[in-house]
Protein backbone atom coordinates (compact mmCIF):
# COMPACT_ATOMS: atom_id res chain seq x y z
CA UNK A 1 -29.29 5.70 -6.43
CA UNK A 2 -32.19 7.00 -4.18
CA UNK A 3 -35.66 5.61 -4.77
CA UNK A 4 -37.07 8.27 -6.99
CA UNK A 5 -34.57 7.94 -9.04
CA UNK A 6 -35.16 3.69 -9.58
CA UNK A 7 -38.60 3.84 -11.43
CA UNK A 8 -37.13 6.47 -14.31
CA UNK A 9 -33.74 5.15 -14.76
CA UNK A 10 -34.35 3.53 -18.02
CA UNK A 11 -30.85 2.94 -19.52
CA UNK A 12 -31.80 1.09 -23.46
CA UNK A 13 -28.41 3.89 -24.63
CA UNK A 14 -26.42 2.19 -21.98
CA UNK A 15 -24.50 -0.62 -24.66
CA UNK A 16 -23.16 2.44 -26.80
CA UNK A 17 -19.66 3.46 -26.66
CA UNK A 18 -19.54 7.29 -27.38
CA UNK A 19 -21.25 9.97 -25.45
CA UNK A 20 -22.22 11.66 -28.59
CA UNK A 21 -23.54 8.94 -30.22
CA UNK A 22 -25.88 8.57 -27.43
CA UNK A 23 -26.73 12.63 -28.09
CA UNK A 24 -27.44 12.20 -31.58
CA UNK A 25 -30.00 8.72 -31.08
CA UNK A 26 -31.61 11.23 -28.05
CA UNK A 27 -32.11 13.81 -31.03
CA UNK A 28 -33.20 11.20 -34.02
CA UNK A 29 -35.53 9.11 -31.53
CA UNK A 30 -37.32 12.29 -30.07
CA UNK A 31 -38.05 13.73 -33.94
CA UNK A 32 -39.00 10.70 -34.82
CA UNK A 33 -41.62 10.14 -31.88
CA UNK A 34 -43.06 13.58 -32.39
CA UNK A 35 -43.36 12.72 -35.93
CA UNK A 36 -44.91 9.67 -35.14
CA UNK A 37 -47.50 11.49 -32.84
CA UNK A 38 -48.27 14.45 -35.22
CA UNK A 39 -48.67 11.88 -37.41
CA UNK A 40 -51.30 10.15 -35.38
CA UNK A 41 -52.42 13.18 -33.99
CA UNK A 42 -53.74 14.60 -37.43
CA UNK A 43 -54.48 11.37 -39.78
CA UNK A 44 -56.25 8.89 -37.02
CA UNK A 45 -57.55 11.44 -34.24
CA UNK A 46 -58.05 14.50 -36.39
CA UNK A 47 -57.08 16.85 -34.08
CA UNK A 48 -56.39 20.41 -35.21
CA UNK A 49 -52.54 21.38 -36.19
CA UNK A 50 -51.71 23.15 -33.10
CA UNK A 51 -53.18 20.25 -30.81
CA UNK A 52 -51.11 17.95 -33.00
CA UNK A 53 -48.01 20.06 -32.37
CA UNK A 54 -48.07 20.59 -29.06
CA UNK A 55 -48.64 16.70 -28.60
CA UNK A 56 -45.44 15.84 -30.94
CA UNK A 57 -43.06 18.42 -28.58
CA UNK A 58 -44.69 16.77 -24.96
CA UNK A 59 -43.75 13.63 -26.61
CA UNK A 60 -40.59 14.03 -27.64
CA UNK A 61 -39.76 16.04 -24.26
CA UNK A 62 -41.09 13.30 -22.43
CA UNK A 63 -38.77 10.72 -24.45
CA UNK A 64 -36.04 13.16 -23.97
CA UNK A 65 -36.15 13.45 -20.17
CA UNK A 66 -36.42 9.33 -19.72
CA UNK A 67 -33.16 8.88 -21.73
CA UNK A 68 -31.37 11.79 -20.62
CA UNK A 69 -32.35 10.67 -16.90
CA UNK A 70 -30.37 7.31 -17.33
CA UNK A 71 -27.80 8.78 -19.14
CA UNK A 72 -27.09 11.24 -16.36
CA UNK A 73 -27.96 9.27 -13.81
CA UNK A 74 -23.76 8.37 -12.66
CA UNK A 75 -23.22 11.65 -12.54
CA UNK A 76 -25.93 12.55 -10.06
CA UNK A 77 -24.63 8.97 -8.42
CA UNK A 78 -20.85 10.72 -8.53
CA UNK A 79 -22.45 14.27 -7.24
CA UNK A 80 -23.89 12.52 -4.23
CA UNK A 81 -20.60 10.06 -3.42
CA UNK A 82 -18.27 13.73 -3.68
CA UNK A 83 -20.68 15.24 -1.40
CA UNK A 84 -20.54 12.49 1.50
CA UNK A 85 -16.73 12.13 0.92
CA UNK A 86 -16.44 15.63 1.21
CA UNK A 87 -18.45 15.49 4.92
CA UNK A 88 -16.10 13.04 5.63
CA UNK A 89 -18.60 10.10 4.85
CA UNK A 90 -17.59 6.91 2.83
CA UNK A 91 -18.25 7.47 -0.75
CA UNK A 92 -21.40 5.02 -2.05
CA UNK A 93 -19.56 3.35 -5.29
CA UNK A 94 -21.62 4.50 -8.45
CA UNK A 95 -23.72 1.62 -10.27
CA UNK A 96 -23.35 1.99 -13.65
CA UNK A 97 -23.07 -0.40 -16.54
CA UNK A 98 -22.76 2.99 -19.33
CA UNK A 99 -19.73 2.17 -21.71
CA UNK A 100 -19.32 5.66 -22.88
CA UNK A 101 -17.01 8.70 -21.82
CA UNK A 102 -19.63 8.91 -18.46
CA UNK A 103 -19.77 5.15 -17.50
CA UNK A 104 -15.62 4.64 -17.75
CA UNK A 105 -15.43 8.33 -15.37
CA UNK A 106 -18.13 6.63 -13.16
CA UNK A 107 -15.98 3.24 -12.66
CA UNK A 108 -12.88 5.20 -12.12
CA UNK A 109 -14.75 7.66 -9.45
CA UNK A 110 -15.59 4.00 -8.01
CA UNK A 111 -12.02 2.61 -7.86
CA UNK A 112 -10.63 6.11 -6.80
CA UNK A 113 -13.00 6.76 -4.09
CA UNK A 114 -12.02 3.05 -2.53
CA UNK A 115 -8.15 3.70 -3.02
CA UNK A 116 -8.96 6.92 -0.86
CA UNK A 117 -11.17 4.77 1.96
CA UNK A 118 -8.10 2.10 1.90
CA UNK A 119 -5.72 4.95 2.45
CA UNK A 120 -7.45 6.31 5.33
CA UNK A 121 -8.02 3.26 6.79
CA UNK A 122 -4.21 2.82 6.59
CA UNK A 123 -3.23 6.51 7.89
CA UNK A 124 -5.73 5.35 10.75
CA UNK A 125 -4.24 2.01 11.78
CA UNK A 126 -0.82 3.83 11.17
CA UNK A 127 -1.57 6.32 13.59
CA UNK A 128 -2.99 3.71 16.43
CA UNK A 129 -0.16 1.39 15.65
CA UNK A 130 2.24 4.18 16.17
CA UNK A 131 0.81 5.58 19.27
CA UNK A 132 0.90 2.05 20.58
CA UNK A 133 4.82 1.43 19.61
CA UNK A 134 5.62 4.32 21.67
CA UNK A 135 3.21 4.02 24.70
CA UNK A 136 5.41 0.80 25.75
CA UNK A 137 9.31 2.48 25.97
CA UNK A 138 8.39 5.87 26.69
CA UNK A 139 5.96 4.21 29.85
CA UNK A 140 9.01 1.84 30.83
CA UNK A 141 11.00 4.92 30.24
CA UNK A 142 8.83 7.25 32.46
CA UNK A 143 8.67 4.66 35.16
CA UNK A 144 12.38 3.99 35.54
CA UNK A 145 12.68 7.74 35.89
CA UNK A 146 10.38 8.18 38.80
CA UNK A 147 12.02 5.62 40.45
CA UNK A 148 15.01 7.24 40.19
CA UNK A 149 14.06 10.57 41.16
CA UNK A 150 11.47 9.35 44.11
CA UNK A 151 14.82 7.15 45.39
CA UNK A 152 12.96 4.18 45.15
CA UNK A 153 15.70 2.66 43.11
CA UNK A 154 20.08 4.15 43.19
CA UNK A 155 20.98 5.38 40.05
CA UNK A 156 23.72 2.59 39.68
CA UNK A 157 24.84 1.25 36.64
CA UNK A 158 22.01 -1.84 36.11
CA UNK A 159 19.14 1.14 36.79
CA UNK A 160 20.81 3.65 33.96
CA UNK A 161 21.59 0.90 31.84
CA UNK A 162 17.73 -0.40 31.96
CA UNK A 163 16.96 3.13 31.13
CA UNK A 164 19.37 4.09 28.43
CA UNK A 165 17.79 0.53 26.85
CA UNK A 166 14.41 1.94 27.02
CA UNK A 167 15.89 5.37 25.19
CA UNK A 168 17.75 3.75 22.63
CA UNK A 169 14.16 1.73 21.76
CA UNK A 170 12.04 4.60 21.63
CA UNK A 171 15.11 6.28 19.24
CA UNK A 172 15.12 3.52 17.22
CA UNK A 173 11.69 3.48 16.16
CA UNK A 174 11.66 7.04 15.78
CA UNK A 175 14.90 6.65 12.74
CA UNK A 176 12.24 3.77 11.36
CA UNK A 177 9.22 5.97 11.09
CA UNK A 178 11.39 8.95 9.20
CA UNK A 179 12.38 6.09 7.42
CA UNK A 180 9.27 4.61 6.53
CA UNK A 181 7.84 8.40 5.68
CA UNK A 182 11.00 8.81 3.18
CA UNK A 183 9.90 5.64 1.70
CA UNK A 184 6.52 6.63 1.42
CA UNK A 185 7.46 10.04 -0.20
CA UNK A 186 10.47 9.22 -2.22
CA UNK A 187 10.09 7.27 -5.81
CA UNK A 188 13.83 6.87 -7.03
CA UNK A 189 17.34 6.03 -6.25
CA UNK A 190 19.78 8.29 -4.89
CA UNK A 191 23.31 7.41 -6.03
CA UNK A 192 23.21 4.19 -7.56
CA UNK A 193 26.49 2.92 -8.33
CA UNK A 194 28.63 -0.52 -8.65
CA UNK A 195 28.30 -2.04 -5.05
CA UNK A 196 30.84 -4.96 -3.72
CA UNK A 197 28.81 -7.10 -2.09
CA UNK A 198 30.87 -9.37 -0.42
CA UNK A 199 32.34 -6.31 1.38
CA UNK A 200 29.29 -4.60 1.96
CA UNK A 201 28.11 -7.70 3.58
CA UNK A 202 31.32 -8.19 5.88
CA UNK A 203 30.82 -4.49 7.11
CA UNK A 204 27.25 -4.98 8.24
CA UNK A 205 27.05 -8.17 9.58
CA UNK A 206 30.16 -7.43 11.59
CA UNK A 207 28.14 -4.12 13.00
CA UNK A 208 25.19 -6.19 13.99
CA UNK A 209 27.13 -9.40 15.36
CA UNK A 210 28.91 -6.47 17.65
CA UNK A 211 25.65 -4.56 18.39
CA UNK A 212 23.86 -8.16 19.52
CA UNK A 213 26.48 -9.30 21.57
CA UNK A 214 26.32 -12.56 19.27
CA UNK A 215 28.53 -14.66 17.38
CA UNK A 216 29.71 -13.57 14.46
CA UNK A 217 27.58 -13.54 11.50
CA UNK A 218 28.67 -16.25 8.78
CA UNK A 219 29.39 -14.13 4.89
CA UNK A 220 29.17 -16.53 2.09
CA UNK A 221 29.18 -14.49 -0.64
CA UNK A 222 30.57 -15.34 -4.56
CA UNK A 223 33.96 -13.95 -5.08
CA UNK A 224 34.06 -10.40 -6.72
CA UNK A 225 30.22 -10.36 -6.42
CA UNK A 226 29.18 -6.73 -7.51
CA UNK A 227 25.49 -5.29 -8.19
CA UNK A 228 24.64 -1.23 -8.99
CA UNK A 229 22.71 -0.25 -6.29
CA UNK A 230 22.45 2.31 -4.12
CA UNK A 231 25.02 1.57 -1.20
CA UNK A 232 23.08 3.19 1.32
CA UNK A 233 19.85 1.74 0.76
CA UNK A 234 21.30 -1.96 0.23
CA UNK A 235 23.17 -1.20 3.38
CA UNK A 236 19.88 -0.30 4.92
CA UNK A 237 18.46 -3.34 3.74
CA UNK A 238 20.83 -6.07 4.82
CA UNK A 239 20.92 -4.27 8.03
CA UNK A 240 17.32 -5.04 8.59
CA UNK A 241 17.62 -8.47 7.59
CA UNK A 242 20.53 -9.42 9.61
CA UNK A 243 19.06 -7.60 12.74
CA UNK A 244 15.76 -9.59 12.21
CA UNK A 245 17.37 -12.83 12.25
CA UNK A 246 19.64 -12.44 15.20
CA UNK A 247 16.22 -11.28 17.10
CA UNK A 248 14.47 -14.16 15.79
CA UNK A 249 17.45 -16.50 15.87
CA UNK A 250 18.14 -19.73 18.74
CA UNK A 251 20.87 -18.53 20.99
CA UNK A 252 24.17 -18.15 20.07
CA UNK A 253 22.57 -19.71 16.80
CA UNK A 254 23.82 -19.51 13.16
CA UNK A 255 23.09 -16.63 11.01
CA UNK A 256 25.23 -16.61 7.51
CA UNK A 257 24.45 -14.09 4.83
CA UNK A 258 24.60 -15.88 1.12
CA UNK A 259 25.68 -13.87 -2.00
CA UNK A 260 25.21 -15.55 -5.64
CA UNK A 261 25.35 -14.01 -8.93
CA UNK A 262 21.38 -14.33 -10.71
CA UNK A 263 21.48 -15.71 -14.28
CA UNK A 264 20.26 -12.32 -16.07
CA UNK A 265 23.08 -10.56 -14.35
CA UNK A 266 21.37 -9.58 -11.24
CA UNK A 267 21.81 -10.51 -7.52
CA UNK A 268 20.78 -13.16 -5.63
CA UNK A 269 20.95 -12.61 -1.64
CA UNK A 270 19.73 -14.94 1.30
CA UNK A 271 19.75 -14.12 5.45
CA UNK A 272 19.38 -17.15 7.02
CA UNK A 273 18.97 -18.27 10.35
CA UNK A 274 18.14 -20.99 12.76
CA UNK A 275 15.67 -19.94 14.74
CA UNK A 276 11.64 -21.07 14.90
CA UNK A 277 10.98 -19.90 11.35
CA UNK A 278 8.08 -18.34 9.96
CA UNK A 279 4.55 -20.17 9.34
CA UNK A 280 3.56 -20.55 5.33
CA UNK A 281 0.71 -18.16 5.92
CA UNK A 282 2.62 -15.41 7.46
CA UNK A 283 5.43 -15.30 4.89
CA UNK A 284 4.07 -11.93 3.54
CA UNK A 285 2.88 -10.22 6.35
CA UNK A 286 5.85 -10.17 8.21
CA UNK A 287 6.57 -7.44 5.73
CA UNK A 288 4.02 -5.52 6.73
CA UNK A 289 4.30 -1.95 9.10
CA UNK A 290 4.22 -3.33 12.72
CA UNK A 291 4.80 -6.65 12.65
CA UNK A 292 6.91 -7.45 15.75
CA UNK A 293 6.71 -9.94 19.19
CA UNK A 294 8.23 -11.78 20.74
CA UNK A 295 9.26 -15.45 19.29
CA UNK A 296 10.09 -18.74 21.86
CA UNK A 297 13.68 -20.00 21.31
CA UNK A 298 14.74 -16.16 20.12
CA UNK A 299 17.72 -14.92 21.01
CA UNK A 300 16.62 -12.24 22.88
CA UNK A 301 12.90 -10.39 22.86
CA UNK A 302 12.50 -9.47 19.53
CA UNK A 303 11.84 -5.89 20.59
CA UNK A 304 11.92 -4.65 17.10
CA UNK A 305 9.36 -1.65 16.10
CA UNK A 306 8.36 -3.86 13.37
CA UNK A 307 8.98 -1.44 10.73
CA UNK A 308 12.13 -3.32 9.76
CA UNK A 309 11.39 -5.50 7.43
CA UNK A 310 8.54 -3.30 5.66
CA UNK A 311 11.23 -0.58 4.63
CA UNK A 312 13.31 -3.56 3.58
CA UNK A 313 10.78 -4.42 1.43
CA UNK A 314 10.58 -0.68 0.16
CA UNK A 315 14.11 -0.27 -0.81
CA UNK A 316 14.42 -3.68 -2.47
CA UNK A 317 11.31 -2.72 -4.59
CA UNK A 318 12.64 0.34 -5.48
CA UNK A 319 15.94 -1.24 -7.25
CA UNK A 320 13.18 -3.35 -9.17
CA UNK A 321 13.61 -6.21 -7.30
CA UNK A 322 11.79 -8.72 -4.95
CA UNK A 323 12.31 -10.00 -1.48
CA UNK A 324 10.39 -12.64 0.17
CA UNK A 325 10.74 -15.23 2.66
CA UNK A 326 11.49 -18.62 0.92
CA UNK A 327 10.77 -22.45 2.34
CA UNK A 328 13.66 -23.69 3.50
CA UNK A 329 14.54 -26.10 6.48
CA UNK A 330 15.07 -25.14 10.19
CA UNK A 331 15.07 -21.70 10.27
CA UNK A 332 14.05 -18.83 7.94
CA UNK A 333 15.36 -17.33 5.00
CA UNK A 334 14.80 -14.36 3.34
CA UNK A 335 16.02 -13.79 -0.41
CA UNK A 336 16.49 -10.65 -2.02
CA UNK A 337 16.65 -10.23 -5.93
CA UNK A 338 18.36 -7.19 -7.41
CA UNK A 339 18.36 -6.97 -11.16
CA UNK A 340 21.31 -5.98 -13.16
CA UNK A 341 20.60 -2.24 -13.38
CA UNK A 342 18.01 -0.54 -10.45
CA UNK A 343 15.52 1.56 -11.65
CA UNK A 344 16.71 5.01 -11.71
CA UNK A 345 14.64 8.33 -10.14
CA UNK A 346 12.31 9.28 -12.38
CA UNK A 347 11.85 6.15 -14.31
């Protein structure tokens, strides 16, 4: 609102619900203050008829133009907020306290225009988060390349092995960013279908104990334990889970995946390990894009891109479920609840 605008924004309509309602008091109050003045005009002043006339019209033009001002006054507010959001600027949010058709577009201008600003503030830290991600392996990787090719360093095993480590890091966060973009652009299930998930769980945690060089990973999981799912995406989620805690487990520590059946049918999962754990306050942001270091007592350097746990979080919310980390003692767990039936594409 600029500072013209402050002095005429009277707003008496602003308690009344319909937009036509408001029309139809504009129309009855401005007849019935040009009444009101012809009235005066010709019984107490005595002025002639025209006189009297043209005084009832300024009137009721006058009374017109200080409603109709506050009455339009959000959508001059909305104009001026497209207009900087347009140049690029943030949008002002709209004051209004209208309860008609005008005042309910106003808020939701207001609540869409700061959905917009928190989106491109999170396509901008996005962007600098990725562009720091890959700065580190692809500089590692361009320095262990010059000093192979300037012969500072043979190209023996330990040099092409350092490299191939720094290769396989920078792929690896590449398959997590398509990943995290088909999360962000996909809104359904693929194939869901009846998933055993003791076996399921056997599979992956013997692909991650091999991949980590680590002991094997302990599967408790309920006997003939079954959830519909979609295989690939559970997969991709236990996956994450399991590769998180063997990054963030002790050495040659215990990590054991737990498999229970949930008492409305669902599935109740837990990856649990021994490591550190995770502070009370941080218990939701690990599962946030990005969120990746390097614990004391880990394994190994976490070296994760971060994204991990986020699309974890994306798959497991789009079966209808929830995952979170839980208290527990030493260690950290994270439990996953599927429901009976996931929520199917479209739905």
């Amino acid at each position: 609102m600029t500072a013209l605008d402050r002095p005429f924004d009277l707003r008496p309509l602003d308690p009344v619900r319909s937009i036509k309602m408001k029309l139809g008091l504009v129309v009855f109050a401005s007849l019935a203050v040009g009444l009101l003045v012809a009235t005066v005009s010709l019984q107490l002043v005595g002025t002639g008829t025209w006189w009297a006339l043209a005084a009832a019209m300024t009137a009721a033009l006058v009374l017109t133009q200080v409603l109709a001002h506050g009455m339009t006054s959000p959508l001059r507010q909305m104009t001026a907020a497209a207009a900087a959001m347009a140049a690029g600027r943030p949008a002002p949010p709209v004051a209004t306290s209208s309860r008609d058709e005008v005042g309910r577009l106003a808020r939701a201008f207001t609540g869409m225009a700061a959905e917009l600003a928190a989106a491109d503030a999170q396509r901008r830290a996005l962007l600098a988060d990725v562009a720091h991600e890959l700065r580190t392996p692809v500089a590692a990787l361009r320095a262990e390349l010059e000093n192979l090719v300037d012969g500072v360093r043979p190209a023996d095993g330990p040099a092409l092995a350092q490299t191939l480590a720094q290769a396989e890091r920078l792929g690896a966060l590449v398959e997590d960013l398509l990943d995290l973009a088909r999360a962000e652009g996909t809104d359904g299930l693929v194939d869901p279908a009846l998933v055993d998930v003791g076996a399921l769980a056997d599979d992956v945690a013997r692909q991650v104990a091999a991949a980590h060089g680590v002991p094997p990973v302990v599967v408790l999981v309920a006997p003939d334990l079954a959830v519909w799912a979609d295989e690939a995406r559970l997969r991709q989620v236990l996956t994450n889970l399991l590769d998180n805690a063997v990054r963030h487990g002790s050495r040659d520590g215990r990590v054991a995946v737990v498999g229970q059946p949930a008492e409305d049918g669902g599935v109740v999962l837990e990856v649990q390990d021994d490591g550190p754990g995770i502070p009370a306050g941080e218990r939701d942001a690990v599962f946030e894009r990005f969120r990746s270091g390097t614990t004391p007592g880990a394994a190994t350097s976490t070296g994760g891109t971060g994204l991990g746990l986020a699309i974890a979080r994306w798959a497991v919310q789009l079966h209808g479920g929830r995952i979170g980390v839980v208290p527990s003692g030493p260690g950290c767990t994270v439990r996953v609840e599927l429901p009976a039936r996931p929520r199917r594409a479209g739905a």
